[in-house]
PDB file of N, CA and C in Angstrom:
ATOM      1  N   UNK A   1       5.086   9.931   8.358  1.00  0.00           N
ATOM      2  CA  UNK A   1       4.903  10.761   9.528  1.00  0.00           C
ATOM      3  C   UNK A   1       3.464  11.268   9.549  1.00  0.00           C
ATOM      4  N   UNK A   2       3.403  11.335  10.808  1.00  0.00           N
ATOM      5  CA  UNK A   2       1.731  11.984  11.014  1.00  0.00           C
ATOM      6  C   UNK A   2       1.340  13.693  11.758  1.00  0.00           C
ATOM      7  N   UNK A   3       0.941  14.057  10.924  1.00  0.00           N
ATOM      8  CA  UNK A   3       0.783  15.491  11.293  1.00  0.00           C
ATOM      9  C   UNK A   3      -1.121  16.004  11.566  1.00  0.00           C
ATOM     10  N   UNK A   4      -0.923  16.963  12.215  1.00  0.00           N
ATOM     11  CA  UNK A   4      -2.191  17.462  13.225  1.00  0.00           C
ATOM     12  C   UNK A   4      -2.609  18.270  12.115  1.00  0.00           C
ATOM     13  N   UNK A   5      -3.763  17.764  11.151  1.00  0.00           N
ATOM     14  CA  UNK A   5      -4.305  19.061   9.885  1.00  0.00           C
ATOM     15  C   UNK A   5      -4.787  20.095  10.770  1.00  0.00           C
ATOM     16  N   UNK A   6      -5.033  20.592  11.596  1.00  0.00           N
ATOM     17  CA  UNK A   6      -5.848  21.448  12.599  1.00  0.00           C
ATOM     18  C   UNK A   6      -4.910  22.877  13.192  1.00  0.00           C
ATOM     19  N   UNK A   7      -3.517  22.207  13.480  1.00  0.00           N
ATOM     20  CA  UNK A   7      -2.119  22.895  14.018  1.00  0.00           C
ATOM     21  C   UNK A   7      -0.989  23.036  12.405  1.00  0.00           C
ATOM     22  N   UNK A   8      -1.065  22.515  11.668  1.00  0.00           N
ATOM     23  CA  UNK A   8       0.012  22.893  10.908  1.00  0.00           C
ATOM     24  C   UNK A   8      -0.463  24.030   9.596  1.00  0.00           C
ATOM     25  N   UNK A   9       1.168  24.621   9.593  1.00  0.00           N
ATOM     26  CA  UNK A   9       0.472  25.474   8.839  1.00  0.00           C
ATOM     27  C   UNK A   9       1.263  25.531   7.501  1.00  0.00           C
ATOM     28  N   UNK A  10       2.026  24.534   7.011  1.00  0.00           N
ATOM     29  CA  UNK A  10       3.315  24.271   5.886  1.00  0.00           C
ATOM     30  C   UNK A  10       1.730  23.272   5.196  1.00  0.00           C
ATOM     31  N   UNK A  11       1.370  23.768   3.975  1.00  0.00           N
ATOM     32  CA  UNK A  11       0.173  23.374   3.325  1.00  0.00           C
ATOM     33  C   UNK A  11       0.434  23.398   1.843  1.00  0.00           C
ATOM     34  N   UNK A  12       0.420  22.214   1.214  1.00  0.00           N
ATOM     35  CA  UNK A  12       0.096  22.684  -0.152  1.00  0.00           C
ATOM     36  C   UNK A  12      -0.922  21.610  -0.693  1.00  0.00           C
ATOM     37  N   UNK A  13      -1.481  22.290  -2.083  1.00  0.00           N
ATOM     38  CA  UNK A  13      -2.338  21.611  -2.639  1.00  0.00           C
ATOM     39  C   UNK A  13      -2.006  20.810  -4.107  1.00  0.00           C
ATOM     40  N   UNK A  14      -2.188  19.696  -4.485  1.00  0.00           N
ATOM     41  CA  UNK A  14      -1.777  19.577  -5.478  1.00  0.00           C
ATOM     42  C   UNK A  14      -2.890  18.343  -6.209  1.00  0.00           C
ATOM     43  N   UNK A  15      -3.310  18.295  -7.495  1.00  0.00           N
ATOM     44  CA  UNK A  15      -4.669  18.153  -8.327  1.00  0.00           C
ATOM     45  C   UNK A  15      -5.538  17.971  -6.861  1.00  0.00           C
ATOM     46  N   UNK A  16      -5.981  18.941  -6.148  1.00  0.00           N
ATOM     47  CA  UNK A  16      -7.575  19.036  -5.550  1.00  0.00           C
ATOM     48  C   UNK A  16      -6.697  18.467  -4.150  1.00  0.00           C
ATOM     49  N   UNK A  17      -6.486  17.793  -4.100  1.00  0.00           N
ATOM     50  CA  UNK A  17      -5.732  17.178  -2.330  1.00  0.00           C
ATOM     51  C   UNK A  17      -4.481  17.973  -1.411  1.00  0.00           C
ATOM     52  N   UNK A  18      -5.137  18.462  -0.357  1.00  0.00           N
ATOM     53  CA  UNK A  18      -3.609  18.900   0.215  1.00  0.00           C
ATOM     54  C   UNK A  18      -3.091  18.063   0.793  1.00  0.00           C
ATOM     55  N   UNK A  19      -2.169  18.450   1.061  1.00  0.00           N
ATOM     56  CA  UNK A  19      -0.914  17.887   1.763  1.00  0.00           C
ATOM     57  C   UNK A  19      -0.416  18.832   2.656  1.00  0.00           C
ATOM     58  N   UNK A  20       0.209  18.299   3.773  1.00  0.00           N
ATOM     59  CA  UNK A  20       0.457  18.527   5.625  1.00  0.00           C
ATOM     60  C   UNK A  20       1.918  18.265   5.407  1.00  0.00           C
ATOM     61  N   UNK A  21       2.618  19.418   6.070  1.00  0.00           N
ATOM     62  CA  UNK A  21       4.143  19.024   6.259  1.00  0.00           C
ATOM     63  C   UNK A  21       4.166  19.597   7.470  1.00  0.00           C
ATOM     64  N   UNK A  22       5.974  18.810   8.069  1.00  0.00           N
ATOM     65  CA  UNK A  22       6.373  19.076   9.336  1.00  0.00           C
ATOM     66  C   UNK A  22       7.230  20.193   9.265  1.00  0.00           C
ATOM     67  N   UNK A  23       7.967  20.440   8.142  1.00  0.00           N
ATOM     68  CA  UNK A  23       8.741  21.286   7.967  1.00  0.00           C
ATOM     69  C   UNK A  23       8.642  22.104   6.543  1.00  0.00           C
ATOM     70  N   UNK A  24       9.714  23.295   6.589  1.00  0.00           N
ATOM     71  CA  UNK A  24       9.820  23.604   5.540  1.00  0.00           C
ATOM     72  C   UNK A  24      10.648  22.918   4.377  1.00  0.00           C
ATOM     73  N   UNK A  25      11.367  22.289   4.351  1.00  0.00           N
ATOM     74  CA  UNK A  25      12.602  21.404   3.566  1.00  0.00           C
ATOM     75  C   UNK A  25      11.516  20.278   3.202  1.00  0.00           C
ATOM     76  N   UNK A  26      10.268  20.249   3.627  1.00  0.00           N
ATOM     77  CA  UNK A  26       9.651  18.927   3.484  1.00  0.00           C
ATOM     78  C   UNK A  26       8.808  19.627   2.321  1.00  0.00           C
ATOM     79  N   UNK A  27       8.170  20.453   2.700  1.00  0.00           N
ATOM     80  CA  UNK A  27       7.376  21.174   1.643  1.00  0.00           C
ATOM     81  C   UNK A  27       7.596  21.922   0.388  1.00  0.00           C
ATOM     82  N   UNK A  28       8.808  21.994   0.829  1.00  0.00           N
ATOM     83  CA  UNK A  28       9.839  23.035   0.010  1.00  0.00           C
ATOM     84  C   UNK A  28      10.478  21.616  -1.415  1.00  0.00           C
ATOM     85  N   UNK A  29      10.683  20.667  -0.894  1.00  0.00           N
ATOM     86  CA  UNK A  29      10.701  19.361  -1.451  1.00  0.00           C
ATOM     87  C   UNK A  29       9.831  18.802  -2.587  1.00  0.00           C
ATOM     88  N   UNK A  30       8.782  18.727  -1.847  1.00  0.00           N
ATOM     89  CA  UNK A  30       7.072  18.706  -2.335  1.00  0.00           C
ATOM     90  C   UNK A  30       6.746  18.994  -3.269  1.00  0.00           C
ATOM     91  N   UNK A  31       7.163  20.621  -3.400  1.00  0.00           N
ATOM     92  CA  UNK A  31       6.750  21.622  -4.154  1.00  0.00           C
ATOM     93  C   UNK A  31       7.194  21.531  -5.682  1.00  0.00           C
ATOM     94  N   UNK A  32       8.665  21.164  -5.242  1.00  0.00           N
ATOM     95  CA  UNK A  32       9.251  21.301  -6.360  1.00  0.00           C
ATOM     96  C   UNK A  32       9.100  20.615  -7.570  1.00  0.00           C
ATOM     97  N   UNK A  33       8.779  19.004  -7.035  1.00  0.00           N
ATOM     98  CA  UNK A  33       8.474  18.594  -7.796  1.00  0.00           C
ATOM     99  C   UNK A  33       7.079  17.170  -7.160  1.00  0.00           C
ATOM    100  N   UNK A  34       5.931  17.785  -6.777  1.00  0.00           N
ATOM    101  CA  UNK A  34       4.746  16.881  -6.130  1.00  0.00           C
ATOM    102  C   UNK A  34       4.327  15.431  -7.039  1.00  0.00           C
ATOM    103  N   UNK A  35       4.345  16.023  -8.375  1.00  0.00           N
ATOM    104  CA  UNK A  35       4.193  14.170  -9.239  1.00  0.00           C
ATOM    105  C   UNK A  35       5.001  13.102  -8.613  1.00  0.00           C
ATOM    106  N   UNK A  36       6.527  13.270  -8.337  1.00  0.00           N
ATOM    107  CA  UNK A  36       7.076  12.415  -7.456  1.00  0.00           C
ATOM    108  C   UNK A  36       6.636  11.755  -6.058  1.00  0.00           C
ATOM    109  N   UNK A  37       6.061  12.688  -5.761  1.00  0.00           N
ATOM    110  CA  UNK A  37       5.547  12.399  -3.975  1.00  0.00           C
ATOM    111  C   UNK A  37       4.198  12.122  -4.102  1.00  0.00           C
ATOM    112  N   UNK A  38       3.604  12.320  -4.709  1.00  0.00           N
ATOM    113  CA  UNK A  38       1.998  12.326  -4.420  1.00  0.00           C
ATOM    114  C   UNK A  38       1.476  11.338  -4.690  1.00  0.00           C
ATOM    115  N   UNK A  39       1.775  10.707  -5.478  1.00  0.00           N
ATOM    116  CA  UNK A  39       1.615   8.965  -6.357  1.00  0.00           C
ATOM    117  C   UNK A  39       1.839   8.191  -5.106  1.00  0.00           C
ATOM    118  N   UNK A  40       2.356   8.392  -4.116  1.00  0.00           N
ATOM    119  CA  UNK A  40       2.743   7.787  -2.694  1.00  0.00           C
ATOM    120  C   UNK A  40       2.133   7.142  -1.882  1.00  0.00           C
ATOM    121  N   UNK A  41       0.491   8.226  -2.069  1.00  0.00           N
ATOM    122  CA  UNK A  41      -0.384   8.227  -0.694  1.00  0.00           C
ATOM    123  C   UNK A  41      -1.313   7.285  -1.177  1.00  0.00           C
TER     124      UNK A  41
END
């Protein structure tokens, strides 16, 4: 999914790169555990 870095405001950072979510359940996701997700991009 593609999100507007400019308009969103569900943000986290993880080693030096943020990351843009649409929701909270997405970020909230993320958070918990980002080594899973981040290896992604």
């Amino acid at each position: 999914m593609t999100v507007d870095e400019r308009k969103i405001t569900l943000v986290s950072e993880h080693e030096g790169q943020k990351f843009y979510f649409c929701s909270a359940a997405c970020k909230q996701k993320f958070d918990t555990d980002p080594h899973r997700y981040a290896h992604k991009i």
